[in-house]
Protein backbone atom coordinates (compact mmCIF):
# COMPACT_ATOMS: atom_id res chain seq x y z
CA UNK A 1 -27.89 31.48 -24.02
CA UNK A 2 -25.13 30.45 -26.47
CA UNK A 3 -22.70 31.98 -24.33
CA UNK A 4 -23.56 29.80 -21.46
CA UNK A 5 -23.80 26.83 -23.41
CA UNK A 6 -20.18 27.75 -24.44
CA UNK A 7 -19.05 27.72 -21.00
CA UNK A 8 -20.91 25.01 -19.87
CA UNK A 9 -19.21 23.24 -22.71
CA UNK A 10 -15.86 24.37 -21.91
CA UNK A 11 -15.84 23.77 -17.91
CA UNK A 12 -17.22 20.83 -18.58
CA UNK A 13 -14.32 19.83 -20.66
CA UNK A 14 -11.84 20.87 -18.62
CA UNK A 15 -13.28 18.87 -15.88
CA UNK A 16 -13.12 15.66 -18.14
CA UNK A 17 -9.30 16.46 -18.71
CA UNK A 18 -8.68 16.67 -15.03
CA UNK A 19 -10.76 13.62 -13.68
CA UNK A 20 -9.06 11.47 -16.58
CA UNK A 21 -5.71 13.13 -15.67
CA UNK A 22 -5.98 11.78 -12.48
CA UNK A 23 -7.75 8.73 -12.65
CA UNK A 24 -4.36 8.03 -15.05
CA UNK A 25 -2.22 9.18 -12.32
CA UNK A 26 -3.56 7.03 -9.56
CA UNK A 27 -3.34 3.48 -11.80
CA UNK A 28 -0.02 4.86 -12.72
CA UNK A 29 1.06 4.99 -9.21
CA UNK A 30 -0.48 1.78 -7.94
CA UNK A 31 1.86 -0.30 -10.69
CA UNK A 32 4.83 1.89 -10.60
CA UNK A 33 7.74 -0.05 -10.04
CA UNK A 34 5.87 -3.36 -10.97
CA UNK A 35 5.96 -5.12 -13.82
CA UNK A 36 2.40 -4.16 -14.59
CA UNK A 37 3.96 -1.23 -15.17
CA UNK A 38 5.09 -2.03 -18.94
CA UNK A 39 1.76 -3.53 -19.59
CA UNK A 40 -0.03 -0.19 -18.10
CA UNK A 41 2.23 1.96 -20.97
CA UNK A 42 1.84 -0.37 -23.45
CA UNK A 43 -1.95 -0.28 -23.23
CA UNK A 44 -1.96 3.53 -23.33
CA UNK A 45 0.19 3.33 -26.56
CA UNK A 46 -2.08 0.54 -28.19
CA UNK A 47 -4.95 3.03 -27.07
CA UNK A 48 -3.34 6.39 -28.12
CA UNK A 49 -2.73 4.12 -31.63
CA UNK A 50 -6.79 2.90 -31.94
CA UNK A 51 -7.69 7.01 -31.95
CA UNK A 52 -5.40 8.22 -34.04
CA UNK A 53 -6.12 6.00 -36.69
CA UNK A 54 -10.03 6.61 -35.66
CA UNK A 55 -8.95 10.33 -36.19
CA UNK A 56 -7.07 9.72 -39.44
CA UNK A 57 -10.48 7.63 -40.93
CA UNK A 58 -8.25 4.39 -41.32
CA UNK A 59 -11.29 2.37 -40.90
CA UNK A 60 -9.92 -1.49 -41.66
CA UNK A 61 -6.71 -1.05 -38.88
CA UNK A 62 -9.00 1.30 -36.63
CA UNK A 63 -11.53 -1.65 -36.70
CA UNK A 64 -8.30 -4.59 -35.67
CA UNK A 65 -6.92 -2.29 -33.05
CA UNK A 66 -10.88 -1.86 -31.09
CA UNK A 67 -11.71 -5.19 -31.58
CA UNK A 68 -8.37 -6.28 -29.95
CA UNK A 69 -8.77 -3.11 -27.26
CA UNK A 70 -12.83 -5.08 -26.45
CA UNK A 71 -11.73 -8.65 -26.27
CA UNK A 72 -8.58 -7.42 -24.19
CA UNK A 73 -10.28 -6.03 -21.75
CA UNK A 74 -11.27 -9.56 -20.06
CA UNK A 75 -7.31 -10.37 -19.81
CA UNK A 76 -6.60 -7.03 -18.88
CA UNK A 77 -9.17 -8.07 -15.58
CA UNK A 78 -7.23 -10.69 -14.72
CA UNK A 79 -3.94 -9.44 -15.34
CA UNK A 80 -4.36 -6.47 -13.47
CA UNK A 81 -6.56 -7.84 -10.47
CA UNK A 82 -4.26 -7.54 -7.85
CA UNK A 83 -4.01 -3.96 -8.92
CA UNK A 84 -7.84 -3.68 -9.19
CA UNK A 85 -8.51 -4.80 -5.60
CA UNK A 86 -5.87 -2.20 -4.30
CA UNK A 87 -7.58 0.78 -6.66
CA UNK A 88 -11.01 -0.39 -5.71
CA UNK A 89 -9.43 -0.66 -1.74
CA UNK A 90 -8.20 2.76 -1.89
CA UNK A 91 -11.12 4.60 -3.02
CA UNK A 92 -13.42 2.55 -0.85
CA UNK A 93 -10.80 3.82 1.89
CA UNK A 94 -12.05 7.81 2.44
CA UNK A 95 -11.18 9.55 5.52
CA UNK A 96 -14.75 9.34 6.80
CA UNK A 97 -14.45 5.62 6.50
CA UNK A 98 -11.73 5.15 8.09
CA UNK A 99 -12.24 6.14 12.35
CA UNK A 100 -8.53 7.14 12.53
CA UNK A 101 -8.57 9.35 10.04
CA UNK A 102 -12.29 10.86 11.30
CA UNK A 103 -10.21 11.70 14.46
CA UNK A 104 -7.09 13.28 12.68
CA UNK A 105 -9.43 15.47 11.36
CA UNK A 106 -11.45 16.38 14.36
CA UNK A 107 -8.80 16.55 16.85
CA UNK A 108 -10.62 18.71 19.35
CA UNK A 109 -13.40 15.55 19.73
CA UNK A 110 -10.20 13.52 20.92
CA UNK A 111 -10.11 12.92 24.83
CA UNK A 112 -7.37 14.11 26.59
CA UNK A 113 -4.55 11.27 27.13
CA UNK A 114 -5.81 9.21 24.50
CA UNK A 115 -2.74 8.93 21.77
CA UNK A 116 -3.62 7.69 18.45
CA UNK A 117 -0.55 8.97 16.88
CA UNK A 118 2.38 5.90 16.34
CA UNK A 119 5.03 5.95 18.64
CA UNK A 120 7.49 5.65 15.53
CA UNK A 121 10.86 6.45 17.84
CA UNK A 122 9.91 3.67 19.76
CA UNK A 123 9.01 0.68 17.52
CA UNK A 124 12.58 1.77 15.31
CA UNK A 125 14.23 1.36 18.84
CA UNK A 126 13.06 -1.52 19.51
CA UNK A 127 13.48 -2.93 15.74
CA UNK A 128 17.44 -1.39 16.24
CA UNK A 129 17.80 -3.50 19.44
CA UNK A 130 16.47 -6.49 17.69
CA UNK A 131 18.63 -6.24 14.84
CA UNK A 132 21.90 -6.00 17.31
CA UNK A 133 20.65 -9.54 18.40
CA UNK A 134 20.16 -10.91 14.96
CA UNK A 135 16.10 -11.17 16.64
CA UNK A 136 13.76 -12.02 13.42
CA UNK A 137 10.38 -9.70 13.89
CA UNK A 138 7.70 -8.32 11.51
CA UNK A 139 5.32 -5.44 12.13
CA UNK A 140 2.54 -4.37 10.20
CA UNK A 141 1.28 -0.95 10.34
CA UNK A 142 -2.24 -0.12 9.45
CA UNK A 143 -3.10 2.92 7.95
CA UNK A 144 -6.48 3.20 5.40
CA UNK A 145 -7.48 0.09 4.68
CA UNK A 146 -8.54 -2.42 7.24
CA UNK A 147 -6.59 -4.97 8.83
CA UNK A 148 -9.67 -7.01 10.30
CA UNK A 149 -9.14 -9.98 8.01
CA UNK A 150 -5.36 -11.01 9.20
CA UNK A 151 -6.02 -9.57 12.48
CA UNK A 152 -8.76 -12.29 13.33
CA UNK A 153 -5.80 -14.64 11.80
CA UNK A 154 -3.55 -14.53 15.01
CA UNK A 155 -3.93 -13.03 19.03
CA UNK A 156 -6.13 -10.45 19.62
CA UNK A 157 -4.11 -7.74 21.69
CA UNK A 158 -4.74 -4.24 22.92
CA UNK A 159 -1.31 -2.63 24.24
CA UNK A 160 -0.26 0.66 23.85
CA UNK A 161 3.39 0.48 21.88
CA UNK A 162 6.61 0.92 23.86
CA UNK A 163 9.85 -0.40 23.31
CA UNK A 164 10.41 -3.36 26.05
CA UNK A 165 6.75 -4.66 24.89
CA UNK A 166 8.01 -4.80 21.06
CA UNK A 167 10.70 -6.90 21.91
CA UNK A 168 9.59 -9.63 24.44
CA UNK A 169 6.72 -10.16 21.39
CA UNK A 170 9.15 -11.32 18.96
CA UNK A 171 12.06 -12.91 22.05
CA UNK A 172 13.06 -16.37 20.68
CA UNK A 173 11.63 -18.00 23.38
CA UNK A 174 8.70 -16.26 23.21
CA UNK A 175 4.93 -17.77 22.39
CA UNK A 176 3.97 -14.70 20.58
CA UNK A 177 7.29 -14.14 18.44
CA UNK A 178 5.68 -16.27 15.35
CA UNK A 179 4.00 -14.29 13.00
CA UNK A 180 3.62 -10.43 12.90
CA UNK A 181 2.44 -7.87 14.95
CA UNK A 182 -0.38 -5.47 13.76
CA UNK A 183 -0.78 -2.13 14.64
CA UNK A 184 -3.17 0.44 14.75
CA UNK A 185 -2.59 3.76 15.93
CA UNK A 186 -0.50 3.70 19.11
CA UNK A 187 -1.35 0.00 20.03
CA UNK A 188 -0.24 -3.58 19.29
CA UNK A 189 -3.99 -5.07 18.45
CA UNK A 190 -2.90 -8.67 17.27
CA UNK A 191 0.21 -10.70 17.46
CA UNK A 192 0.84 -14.37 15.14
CA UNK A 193 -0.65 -13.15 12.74
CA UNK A 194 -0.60 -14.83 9.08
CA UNK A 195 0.15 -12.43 6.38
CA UNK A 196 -0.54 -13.22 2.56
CA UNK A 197 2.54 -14.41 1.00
CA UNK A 198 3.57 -11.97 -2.06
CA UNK A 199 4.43 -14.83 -5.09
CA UNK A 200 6.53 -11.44 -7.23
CA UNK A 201 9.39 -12.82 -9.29
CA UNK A 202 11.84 -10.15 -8.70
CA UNK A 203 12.05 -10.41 -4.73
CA UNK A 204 15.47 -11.30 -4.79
CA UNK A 205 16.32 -14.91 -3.42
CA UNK A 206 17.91 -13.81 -0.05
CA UNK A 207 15.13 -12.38 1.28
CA UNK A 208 12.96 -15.52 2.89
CA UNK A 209 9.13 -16.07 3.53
CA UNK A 210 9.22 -13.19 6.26
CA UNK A 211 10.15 -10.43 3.66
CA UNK A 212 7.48 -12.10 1.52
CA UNK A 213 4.92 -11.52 3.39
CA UNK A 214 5.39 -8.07 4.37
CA UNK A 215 5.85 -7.47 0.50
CA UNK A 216 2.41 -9.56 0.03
CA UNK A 217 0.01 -7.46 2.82
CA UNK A 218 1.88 -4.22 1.15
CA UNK A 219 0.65 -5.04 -2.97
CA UNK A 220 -2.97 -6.38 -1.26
CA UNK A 221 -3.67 -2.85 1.18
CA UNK A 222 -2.22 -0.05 1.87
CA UNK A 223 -0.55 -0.83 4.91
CA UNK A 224 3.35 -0.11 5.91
CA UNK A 225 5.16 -3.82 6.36
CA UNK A 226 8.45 -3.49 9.07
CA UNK A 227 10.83 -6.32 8.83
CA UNK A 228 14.05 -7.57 11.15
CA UNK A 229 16.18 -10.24 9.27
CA UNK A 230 16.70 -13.20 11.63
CA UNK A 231 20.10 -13.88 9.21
CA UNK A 232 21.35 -10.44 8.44
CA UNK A 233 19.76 -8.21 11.09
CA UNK A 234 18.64 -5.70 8.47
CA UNK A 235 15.85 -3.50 8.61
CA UNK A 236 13.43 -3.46 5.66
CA UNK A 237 11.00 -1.24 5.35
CA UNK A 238 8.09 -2.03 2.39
CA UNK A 239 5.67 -0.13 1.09
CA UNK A 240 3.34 -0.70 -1.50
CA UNK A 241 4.81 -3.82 -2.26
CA UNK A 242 8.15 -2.11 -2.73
CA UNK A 243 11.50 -2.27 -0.61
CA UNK A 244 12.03 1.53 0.28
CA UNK A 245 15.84 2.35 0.44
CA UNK A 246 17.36 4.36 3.32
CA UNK A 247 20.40 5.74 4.30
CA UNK A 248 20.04 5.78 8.42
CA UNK A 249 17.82 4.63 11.14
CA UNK A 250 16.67 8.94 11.30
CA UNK A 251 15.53 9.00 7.68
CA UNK A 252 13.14 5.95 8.09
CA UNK A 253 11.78 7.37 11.40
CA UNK A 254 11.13 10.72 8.92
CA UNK A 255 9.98 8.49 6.03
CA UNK A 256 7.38 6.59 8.63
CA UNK A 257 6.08 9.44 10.37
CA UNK A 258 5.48 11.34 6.92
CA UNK A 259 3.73 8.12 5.50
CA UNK A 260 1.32 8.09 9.08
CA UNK A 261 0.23 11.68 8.40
């Protein structure tokens, strides 16, 4: 009986280790590359400092350092609620939840001719066509978390992606070129729509209210945020709130299609 309690105690343990390992690996990779980054490392070192004097029985400093760890954790709410909403998105965001995902995984329940896979080679010819023509566009790619509450923000579309489509959206002279396109799977399922507008510091100051707002639906979901400078003709692609470098129009068609698996 003591020898199963002793494993019991030690699997048990272990477990802890993991689940905190990861829980600590997720927050760490929802801030990376943020500024809540340095507040995320300098909590863990205020935290790391609180046990070890708890460990070392300094009881008046142990006592300063938990009382400041309890009352902190209202700020640490607000600082971190943008960061909150995304953690609390992407666990509410399981495969089972998500219908796109049910399907990836149950591919032989998928009628024939029906694509949900992203016609990647033909949105980044489109966006490369754009771009010779100095043709502002933004597209919005859906992947776990649900678009529904921008989508109801613009035109309600269902058309399967293709290159000639993508472009007479966002023509100057079109009706449907304001705003961004969403998409979901292999089809365009709203147009002019109005994306959250990212308010980050360190955005630098020639990117305008387009690149914002990819950047701001990329920190609130999980979604993947295309962008076609109207001044430049540069591509931008954001993820996660982040610009994501590239060195040719090949490796973001590899870096899209791995981020849609």
């Amino acid at each position: 009986m003591d020898f199963l309690n002793f494993i019991d105690f030690k699997i048990t343990d272990v477990l802890d280790i993991i689940f905190v390992a990861v829980l600590l690996y997720y927050i760490y990779k929802l801030v990376r590359g943020s500024v809540a980054i340095n507040i995320f490392i300098g909590i863990v070192i205020v935290w790391a400092f609180w046990k070890l004097t708890e460990l070392l029985d300094m009881q008046m400093i142990s006592s300063m350092v938990g009382a400041f760890m309890q009352v902190g954790l209202i700020a640490l709410i607000i600082v971190f609620q943008q960061e909150i909403r995304k953690f609390l998105l992407m666990i509410g965001s399981t495969n089972f939840a998500n219908k796109r995902n049910f399907v990836k995984h149950f591919k032989f329940l998928k009628q024939e001719g029906l694509s949900t896979d992203t016609d990647v080679d033909a949105i980044l010819k489109a966006c490369e066509k754009m771009a010779s023509t100095k043709t502002g566009a933004i597209l919005v790619i859906e992947r776990n978390n649900s678009l529904d509450f921008i989508k109801s923000t613009g035109d309600r579309m269902n058309i399967e992606i293709n290159q000639p489509i993508l472009e007479s959206i966002f023509y100057k002279n079109s009706t449907l070129h304001d705003g961004a396109a969403v998409i979901v799977g292999n089809y365009i399922v709203a147009t002019r729509v109005i994306l959250p507008v990212s308010n980050e510091r360190n955005i630098p100051l020639r990117f305008g209210l387009r690149h914002r707002a990819a950047v701001g639906i990329s920190e609130k979901t999980d979604a993947l945020s295309i962008v076609v400078s109207e001044e430049t003709g540069l591509i931008s692609y954001i993820k996660n709130g982040e610009f994501v470098l590239y060195d040719s129009i090949t490796q973001l068609g590899n870096m899209l299609k791995q981020d849609l698996i």
